[in-house]
C-alpha atoms as a PDB file:
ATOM      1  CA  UNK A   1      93.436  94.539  76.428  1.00  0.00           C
ATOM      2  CA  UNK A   2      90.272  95.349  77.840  1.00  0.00           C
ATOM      3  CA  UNK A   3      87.854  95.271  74.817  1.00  0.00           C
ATOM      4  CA  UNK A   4      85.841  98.892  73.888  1.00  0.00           C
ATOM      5  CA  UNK A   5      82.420  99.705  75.400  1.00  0.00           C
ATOM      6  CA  UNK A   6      79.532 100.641  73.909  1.00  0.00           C
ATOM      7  CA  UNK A   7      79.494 104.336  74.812  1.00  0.00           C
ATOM      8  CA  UNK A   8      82.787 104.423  73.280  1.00  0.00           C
ATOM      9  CA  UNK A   9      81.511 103.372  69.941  1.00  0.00           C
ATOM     10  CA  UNK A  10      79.505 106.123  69.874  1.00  0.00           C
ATOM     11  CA  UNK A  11      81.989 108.447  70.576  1.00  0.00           C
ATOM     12  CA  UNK A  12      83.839 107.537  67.766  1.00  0.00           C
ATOM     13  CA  UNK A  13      81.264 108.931  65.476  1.00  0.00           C
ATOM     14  CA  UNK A  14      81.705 112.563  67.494  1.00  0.00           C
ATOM     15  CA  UNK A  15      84.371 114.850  66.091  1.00  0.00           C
ATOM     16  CA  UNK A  16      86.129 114.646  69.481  1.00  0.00           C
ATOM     17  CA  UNK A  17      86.939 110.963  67.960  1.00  0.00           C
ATOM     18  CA  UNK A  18      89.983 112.127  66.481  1.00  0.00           C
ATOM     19  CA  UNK A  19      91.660 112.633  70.454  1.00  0.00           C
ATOM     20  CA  UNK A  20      89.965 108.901  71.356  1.00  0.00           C
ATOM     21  CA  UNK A  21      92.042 106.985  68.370  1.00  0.00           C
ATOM     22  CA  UNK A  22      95.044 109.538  68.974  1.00  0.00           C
ATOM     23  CA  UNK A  23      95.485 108.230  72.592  1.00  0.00           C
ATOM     24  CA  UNK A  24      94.034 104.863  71.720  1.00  0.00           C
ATOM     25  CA  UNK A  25      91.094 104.989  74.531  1.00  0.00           C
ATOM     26  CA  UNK A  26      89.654 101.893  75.489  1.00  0.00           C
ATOM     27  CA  UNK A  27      86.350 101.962  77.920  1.00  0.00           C
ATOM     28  CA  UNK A  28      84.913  99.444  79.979  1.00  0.00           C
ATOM     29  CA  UNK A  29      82.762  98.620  83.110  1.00  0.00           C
ATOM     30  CA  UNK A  30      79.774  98.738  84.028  1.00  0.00           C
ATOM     31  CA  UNK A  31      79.678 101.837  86.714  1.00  0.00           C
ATOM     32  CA  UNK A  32      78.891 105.114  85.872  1.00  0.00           C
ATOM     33  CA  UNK A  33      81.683 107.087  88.010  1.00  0.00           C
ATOM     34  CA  UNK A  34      84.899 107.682  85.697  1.00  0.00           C
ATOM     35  CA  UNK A  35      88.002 105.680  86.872  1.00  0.00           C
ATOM     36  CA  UNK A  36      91.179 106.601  84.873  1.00  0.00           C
ATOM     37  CA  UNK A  37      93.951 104.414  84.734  1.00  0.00           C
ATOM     38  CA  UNK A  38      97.466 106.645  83.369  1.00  0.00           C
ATOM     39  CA  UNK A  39     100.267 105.026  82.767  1.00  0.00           C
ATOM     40  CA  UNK A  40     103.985 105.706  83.780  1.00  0.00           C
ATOM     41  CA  UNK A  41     107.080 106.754  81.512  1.00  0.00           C
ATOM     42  CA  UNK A  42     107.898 104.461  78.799  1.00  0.00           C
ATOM     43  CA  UNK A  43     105.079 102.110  79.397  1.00  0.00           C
ATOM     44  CA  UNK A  44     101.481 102.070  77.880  1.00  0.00           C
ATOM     45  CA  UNK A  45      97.685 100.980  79.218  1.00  0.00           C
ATOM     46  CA  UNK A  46      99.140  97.625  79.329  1.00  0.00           C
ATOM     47  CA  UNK A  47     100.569  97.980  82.222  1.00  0.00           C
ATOM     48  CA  UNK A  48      96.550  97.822  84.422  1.00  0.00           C
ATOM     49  CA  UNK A  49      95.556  94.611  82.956  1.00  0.00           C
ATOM     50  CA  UNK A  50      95.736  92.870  86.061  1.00  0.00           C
ATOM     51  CA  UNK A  51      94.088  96.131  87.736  1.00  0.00           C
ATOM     52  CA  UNK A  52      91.400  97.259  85.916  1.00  0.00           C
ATOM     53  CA  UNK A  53      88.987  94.498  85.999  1.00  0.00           C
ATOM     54  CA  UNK A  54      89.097  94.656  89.427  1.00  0.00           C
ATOM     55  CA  UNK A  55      87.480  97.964  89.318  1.00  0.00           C
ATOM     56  CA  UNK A  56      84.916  97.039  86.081  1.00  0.00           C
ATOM     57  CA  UNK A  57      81.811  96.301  88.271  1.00  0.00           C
ATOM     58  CA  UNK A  58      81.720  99.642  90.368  1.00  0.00           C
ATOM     59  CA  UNK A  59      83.129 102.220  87.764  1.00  0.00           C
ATOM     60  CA  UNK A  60      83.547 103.147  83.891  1.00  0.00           C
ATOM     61  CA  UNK A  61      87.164 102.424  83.604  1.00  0.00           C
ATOM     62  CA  UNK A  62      89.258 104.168  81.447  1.00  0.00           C
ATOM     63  CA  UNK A  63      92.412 103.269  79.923  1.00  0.00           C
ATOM     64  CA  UNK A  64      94.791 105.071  77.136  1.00  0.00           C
ATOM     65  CA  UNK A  65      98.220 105.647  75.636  1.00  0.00           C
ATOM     66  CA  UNK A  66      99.888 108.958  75.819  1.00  0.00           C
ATOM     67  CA  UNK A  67     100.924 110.206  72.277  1.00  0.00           C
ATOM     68  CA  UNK A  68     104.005 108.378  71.276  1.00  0.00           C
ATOM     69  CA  UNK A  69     103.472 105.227  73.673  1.00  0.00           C
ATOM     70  CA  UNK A  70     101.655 102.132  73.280  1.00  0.00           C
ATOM     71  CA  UNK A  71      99.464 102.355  70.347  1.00  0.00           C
ATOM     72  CA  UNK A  72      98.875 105.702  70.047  1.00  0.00           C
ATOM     73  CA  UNK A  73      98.725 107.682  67.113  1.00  0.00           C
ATOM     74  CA  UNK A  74     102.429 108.392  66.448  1.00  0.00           C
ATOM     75  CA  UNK A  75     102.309 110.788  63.991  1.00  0.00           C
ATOM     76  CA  UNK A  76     100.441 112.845  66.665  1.00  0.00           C
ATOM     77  CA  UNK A  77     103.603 113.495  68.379  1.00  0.00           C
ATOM     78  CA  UNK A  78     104.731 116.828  68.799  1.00  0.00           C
ATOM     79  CA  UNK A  79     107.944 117.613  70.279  1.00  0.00           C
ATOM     80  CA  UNK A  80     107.883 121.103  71.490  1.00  0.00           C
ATOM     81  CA  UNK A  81     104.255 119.723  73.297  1.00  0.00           C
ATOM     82  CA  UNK A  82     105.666 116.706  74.792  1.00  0.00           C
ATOM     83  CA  UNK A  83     109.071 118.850  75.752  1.00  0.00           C
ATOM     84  CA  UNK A  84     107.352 119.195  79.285  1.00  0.00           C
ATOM     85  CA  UNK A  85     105.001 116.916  81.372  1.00  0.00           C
ATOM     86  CA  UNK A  86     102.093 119.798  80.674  1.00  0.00           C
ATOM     87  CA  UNK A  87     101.851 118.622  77.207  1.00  0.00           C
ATOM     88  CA  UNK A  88     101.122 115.214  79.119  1.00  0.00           C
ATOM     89  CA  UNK A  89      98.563 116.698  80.942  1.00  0.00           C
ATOM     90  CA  UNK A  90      96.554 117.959  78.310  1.00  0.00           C
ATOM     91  CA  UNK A  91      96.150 114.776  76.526  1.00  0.00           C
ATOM     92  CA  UNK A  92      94.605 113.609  79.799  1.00  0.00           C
ATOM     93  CA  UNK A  93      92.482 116.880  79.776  1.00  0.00           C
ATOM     94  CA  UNK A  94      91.906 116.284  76.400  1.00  0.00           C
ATOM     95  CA  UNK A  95      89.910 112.941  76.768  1.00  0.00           C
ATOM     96  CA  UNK A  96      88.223 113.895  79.424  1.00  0.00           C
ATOM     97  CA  UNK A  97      86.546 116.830  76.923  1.00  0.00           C
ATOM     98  CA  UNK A  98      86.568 113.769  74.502  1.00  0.00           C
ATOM     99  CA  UNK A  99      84.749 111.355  76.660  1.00  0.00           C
ATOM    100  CA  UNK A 100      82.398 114.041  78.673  1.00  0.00           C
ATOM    101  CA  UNK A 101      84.243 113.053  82.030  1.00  0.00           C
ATOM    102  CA  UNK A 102      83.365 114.310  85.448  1.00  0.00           C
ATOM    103  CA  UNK A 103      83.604 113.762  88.979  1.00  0.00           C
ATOM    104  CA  UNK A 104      87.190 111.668  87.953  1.00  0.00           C
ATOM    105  CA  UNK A 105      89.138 108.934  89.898  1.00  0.00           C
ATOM    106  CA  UNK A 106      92.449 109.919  88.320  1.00  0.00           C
ATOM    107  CA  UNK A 107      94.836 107.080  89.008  1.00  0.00           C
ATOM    108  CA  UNK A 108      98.681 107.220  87.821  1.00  0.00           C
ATOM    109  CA  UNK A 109     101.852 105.813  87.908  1.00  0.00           C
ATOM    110  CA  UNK A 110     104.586 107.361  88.765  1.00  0.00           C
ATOM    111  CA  UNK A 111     105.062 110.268  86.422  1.00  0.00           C
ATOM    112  CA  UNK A 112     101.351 110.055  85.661  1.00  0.00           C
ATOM    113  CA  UNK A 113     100.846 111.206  89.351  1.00  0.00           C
ATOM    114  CA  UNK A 114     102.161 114.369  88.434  1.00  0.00           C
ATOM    115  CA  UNK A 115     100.435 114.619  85.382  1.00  0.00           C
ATOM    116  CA  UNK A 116      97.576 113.849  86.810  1.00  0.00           C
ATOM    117  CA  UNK A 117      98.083 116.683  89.604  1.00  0.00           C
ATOM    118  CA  UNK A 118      98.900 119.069  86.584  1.00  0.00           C
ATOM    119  CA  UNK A 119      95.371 118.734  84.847  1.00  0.00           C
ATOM    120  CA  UNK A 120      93.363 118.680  88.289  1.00  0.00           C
ATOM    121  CA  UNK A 121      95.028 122.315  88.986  1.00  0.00           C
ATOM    122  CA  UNK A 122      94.187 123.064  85.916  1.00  0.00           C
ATOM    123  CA  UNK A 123      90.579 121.789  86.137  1.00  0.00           C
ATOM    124  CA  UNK A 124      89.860 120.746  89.612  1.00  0.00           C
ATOM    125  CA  UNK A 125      86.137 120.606  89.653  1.00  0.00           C
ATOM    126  CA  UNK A 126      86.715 117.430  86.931  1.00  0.00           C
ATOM    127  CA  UNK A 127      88.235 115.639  89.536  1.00  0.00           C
ATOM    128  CA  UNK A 128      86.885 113.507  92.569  1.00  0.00           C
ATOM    129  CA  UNK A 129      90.196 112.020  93.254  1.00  0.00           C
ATOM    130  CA  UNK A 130      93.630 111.334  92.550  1.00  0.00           C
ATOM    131  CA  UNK A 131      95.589 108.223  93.455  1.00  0.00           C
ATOM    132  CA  UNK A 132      99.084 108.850  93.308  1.00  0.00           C
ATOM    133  CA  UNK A 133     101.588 105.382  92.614  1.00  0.00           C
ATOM    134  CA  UNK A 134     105.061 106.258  93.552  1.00  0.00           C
ATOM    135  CA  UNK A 135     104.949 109.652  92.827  1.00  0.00           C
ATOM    136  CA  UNK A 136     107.450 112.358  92.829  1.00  0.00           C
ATOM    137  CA  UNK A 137     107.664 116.085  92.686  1.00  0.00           C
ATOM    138  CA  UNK A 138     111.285 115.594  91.495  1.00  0.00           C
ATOM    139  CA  UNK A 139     113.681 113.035  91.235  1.00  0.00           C
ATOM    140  CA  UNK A 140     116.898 115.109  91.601  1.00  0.00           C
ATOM    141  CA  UNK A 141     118.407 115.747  95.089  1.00  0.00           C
ATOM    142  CA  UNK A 142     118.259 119.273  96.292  1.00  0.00           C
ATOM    143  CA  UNK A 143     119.582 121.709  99.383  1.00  0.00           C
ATOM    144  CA  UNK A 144     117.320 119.809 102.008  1.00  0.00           C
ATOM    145  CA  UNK A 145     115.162 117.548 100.071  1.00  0.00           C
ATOM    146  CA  UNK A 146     116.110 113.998  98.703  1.00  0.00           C
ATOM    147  CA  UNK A 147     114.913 113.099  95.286  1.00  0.00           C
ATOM    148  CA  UNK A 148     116.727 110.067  95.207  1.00  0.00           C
ATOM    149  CA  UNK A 149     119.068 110.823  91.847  1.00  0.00           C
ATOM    150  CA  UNK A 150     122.088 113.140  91.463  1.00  0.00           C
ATOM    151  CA  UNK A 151     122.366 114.692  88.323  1.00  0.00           C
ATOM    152  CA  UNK A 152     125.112 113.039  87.155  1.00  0.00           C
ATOM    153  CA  UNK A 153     123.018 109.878  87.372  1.00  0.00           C
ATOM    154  CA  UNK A 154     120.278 111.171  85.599  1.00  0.00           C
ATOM    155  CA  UNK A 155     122.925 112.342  82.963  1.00  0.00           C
ATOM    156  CA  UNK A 156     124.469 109.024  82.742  1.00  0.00           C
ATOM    157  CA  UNK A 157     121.204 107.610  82.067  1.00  0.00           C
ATOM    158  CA  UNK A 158     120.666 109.909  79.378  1.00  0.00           C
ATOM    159  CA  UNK A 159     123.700 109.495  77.742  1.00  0.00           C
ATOM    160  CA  UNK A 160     122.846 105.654  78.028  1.00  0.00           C
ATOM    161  CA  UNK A 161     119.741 105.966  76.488  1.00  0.00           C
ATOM    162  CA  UNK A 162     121.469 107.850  73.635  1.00  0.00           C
ATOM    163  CA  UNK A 163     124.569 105.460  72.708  1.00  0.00           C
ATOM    164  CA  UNK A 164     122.935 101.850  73.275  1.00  0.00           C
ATOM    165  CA  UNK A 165     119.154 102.285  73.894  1.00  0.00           C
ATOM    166  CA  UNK A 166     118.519  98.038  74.270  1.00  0.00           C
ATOM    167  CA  UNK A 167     120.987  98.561  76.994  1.00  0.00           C
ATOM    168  CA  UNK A 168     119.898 101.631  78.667  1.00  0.00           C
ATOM    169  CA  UNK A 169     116.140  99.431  79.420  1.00  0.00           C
ATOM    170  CA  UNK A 170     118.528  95.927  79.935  1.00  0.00           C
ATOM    171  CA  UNK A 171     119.354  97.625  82.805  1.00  0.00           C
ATOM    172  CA  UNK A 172     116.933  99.956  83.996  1.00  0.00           C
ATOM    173  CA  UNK A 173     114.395  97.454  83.670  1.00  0.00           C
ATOM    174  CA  UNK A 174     115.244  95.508  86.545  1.00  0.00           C
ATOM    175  CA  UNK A 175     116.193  98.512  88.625  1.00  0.00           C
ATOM    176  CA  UNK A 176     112.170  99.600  88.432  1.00  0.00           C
ATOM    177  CA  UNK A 177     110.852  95.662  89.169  1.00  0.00           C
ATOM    178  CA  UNK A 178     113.278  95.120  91.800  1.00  0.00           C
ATOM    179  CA  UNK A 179     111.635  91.681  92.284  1.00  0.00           C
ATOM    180  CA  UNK A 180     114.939  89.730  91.325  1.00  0.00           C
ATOM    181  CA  UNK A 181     112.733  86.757  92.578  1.00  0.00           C
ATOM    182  CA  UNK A 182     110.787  87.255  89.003  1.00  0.00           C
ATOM    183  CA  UNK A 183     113.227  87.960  86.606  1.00  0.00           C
ATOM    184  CA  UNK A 184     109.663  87.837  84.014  1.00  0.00           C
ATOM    185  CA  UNK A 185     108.612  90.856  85.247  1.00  0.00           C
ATOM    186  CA  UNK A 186     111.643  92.737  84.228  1.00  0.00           C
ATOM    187  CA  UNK A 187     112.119  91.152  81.126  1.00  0.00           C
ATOM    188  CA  UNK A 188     108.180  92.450  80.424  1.00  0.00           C
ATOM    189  CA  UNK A 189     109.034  95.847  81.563  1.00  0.00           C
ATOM    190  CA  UNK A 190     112.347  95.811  79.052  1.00  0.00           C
ATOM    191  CA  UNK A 191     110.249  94.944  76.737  1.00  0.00           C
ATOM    192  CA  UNK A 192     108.018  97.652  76.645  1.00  0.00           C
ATOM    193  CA  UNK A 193     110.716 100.015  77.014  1.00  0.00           C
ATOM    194  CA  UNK A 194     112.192  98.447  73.846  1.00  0.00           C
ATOM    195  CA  UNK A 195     108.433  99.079  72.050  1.00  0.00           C
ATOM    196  CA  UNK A 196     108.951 102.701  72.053  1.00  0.00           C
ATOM    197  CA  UNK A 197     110.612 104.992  69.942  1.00  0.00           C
ATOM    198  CA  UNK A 198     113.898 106.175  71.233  1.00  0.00           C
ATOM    199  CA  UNK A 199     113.604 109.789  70.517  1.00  0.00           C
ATOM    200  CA  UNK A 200     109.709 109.744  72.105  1.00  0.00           C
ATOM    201  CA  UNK A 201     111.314 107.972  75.012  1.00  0.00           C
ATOM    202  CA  UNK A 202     114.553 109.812  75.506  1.00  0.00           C
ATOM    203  CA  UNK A 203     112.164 113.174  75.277  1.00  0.00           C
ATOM    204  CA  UNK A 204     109.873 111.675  77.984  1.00  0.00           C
ATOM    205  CA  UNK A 205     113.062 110.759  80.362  1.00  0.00           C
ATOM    206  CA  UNK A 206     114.153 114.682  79.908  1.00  0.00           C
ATOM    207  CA  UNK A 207     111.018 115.598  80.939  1.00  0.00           C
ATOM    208  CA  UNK A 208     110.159 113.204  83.892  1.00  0.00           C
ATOM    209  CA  UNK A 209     113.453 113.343  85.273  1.00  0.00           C
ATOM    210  CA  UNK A 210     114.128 117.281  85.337  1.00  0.00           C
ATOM    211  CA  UNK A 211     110.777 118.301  86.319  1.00  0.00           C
ATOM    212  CA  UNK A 212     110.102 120.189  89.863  1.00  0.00           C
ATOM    213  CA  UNK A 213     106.313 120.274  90.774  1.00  0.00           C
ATOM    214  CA  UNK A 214     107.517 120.401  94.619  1.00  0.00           C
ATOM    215  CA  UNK A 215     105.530 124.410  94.367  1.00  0.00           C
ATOM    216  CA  UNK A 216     102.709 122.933  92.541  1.00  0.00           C
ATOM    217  CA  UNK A 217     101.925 120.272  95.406  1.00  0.00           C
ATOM    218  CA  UNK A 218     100.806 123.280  97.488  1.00  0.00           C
ATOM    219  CA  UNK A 219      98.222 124.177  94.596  1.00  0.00           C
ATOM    220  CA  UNK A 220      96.499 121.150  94.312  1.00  0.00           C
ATOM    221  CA  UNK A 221      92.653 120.901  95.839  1.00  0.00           C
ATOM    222  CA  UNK A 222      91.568 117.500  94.918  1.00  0.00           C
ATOM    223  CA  UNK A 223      91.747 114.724  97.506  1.00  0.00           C
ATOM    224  CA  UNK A 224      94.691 112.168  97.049  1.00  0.00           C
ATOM    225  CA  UNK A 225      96.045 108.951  97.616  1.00  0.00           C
ATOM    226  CA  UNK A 226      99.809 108.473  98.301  1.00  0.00           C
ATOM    227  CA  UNK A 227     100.851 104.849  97.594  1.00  0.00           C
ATOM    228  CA  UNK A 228     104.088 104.391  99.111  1.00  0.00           C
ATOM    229  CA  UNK A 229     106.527 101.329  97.645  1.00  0.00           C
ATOM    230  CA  UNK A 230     109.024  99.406  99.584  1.00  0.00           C
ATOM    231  CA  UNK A 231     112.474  99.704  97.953  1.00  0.00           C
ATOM    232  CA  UNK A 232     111.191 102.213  95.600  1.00  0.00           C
ATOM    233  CA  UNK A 233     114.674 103.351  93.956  1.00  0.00           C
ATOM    234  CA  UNK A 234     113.159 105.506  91.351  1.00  0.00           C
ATOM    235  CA  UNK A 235     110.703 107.058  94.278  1.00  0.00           C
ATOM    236  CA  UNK A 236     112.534 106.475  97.788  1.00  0.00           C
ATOM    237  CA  UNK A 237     110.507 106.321 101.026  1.00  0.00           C
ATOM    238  CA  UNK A 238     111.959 110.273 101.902  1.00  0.00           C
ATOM    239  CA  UNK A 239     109.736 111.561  98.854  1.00  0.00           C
ATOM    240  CA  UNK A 240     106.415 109.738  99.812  1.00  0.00           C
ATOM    241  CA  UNK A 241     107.211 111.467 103.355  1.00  0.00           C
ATOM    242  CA  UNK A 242     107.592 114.818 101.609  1.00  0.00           C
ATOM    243  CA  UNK A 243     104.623 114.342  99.612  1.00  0.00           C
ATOM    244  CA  UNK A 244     102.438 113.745 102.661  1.00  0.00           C
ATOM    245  CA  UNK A 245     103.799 116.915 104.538  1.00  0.00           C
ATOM    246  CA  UNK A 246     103.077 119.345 101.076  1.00  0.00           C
ATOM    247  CA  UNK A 247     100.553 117.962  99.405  1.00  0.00           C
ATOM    248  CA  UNK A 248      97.216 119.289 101.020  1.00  0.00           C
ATOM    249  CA  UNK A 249      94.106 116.437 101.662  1.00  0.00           C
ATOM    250  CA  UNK A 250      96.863 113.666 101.053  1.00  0.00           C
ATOM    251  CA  UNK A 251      96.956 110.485 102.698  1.00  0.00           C
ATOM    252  CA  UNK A 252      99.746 108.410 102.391  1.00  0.00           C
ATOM    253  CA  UNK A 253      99.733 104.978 102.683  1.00  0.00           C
ATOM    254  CA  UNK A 254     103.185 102.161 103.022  1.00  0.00           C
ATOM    255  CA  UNK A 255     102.985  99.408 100.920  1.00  0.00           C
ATOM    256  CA  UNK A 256     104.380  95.757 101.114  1.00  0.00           C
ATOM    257  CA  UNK A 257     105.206  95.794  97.698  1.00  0.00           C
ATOM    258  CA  UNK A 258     108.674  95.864  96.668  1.00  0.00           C
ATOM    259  CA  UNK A 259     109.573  98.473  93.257  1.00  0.00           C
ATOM    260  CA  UNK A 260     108.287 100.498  91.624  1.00  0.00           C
ATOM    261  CA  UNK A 261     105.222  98.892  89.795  1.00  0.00           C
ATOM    262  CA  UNK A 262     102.897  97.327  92.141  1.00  0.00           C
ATOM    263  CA  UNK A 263     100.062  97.032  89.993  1.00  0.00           C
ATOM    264  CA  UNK A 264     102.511  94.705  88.360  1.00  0.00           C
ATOM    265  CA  UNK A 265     104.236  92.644  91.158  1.00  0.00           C
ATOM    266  CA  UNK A 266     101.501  93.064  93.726  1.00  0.00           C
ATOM    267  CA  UNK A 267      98.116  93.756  91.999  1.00  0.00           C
ATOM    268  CA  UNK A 268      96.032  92.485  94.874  1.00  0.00           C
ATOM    269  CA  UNK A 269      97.186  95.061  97.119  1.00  0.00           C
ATOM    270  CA  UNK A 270      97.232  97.628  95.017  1.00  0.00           C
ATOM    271  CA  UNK A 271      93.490  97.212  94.578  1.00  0.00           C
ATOM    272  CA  UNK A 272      92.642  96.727  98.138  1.00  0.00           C
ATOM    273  CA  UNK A 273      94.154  99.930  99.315  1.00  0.00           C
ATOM    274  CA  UNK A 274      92.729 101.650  96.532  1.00  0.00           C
ATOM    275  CA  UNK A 275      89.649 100.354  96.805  1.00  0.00           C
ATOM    276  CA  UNK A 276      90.218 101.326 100.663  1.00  0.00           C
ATOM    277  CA  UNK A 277      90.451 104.741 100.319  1.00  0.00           C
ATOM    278  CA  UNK A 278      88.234 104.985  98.067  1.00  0.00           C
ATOM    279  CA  UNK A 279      85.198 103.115 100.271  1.00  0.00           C
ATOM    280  CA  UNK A 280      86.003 105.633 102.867  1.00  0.00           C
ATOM    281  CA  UNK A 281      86.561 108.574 101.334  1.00  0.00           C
ATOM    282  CA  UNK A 282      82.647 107.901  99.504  1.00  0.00           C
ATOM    283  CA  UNK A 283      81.388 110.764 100.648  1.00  0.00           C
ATOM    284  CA  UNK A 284      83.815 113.271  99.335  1.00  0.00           C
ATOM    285  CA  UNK A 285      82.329 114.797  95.837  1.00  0.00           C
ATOM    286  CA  UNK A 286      84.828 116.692  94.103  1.00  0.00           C
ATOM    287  CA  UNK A 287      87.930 118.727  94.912  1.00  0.00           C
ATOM    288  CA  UNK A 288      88.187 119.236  98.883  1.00  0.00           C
ATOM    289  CA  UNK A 289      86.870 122.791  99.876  1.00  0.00           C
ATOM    290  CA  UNK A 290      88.145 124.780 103.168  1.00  0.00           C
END
């Protein structure tokens, strides 16, 4: 857990504090850009520790919980907010008001790279950047576009979720490592499915897995990374292509790591291409502008 900062103390004496406990923000680093670190579906903050102090030296790095994950403020959680990933984006919106954040380096996982997308159309002169980790616009196969998942299997995992919930992340753990080889980074991921609430969770699954932001790609101004897993199943190789062709000022980059959480099974090189793109995209200040 990366310990809080000093500017973060005194934020907590600012009557925005209320959003900073709510989401459980934690602040370090000693750069002054803002470097946002958002988590993926059923996980919490975490999930960077092997990333973020990587990033410490050269940016203010900022980590948090959505409401209902992690140690956020649980009885925060709203249903009819959280019933679609916008609620999602404006807690991220939210501590950026909180925190006085500009000129952001948005970085999220998987759902969180939609998320993220979601609050940059909203407010895209907040944002610098976004880099995107296994995104997807949707997960459910469509006339001429592969998602990866048929709805019955999204149904199925649903209906999983809802019977046995241990089993339901038993076995979807593994499915999202997919690094057999280290059986201890499933068993961490199952784990922190298991921390979560089932209803919060099973919510969050609705809303992750039946979401379409394939038109909203189109609307989205601020600069982006596209990392690309190998054996993604969760975000296969034909939506990282599709992301590239929609998604204007994208740049999408194939990665060695197996799965679907390489800050996890291969943190080195998920710094090093961020840290990349980021070295040579210096000079871009803000969303892109035609």
């Amino acid at each position: 857990m990366i310990a809080v900062g000093v500017g973060l103390s005194r934020i907590m004496a600012h009557p925005m504090a209320d959003i900073v406990r709510r989401n459980n923000v934690r602040v370090a680093g000693s750069g002054r850009q803002p470097l946002m670190l958002a988590h993926g579906f059923g996980c919490d903050q975490r999930m960077w520790r092997l990333l973020a102090p990587a990033f410490e030296s050269d940016y203010r790095v900022v980590l948090f919980d959505y409401v209902g994950l992690g140690r956020s403020d649980l009885a925060a959680y709203r249903p009819d907010r959280y019933a679609s990933l916008d609620g999602y984006a404006q807690d991220v919106l939210d501590i950026c008001d909180a925190l006085a954040l500009d000129d952001v380096i948005f970085v999220g996982h998987s759902v969180s790279s939609m998320i993220g997308m979601l609050a940059a159309i909203r407010q895209p002169d907040r944002f610098a950047h976004l880099v995107m980790i296994g995104p997807s616009p949707r997960y459910l196969n469509d006339d001429g576009y592969v998602g990866g998942f048929e709805r019955r299997d999204i149904d199925a995992l649903l209906q999983m979720m809802d019977a046995n919930y241990v089993a339901w992340a038993h076995f979807l753990a593994p499915i999202v490592m997919a690094n057999p080889e280290r059986p201890e980074l499933a068993d961490e991921l199952e784990q922190t499915f298991c921390s979560t609430d089932p209803g919060v969770a099973r919510r969050f699954a609705h809303a992750t897995f039946f979401a379409d932001n394939r038109s909203d790609l189109a609307r989205s101004s601020v600069p982006a990374l596209i990392l690309q897993c190998s054996d993604d199943a969760i975000a296969p190789d034909a939506v990282g292509e599709y992301m590239q062709r929609h998604l204007p000022h994208g740049t999408l980059r194939r990665m060695r790591a197996t799965g679907h959480c390489p800050q996890i099974s291969n943190p080195d090189e998920t710094i090093g291409l961020i840290k990349e793109y980021l070295a040579e995209h210096a000079s871009t200040n803000g969303h892109a502008r035609d």
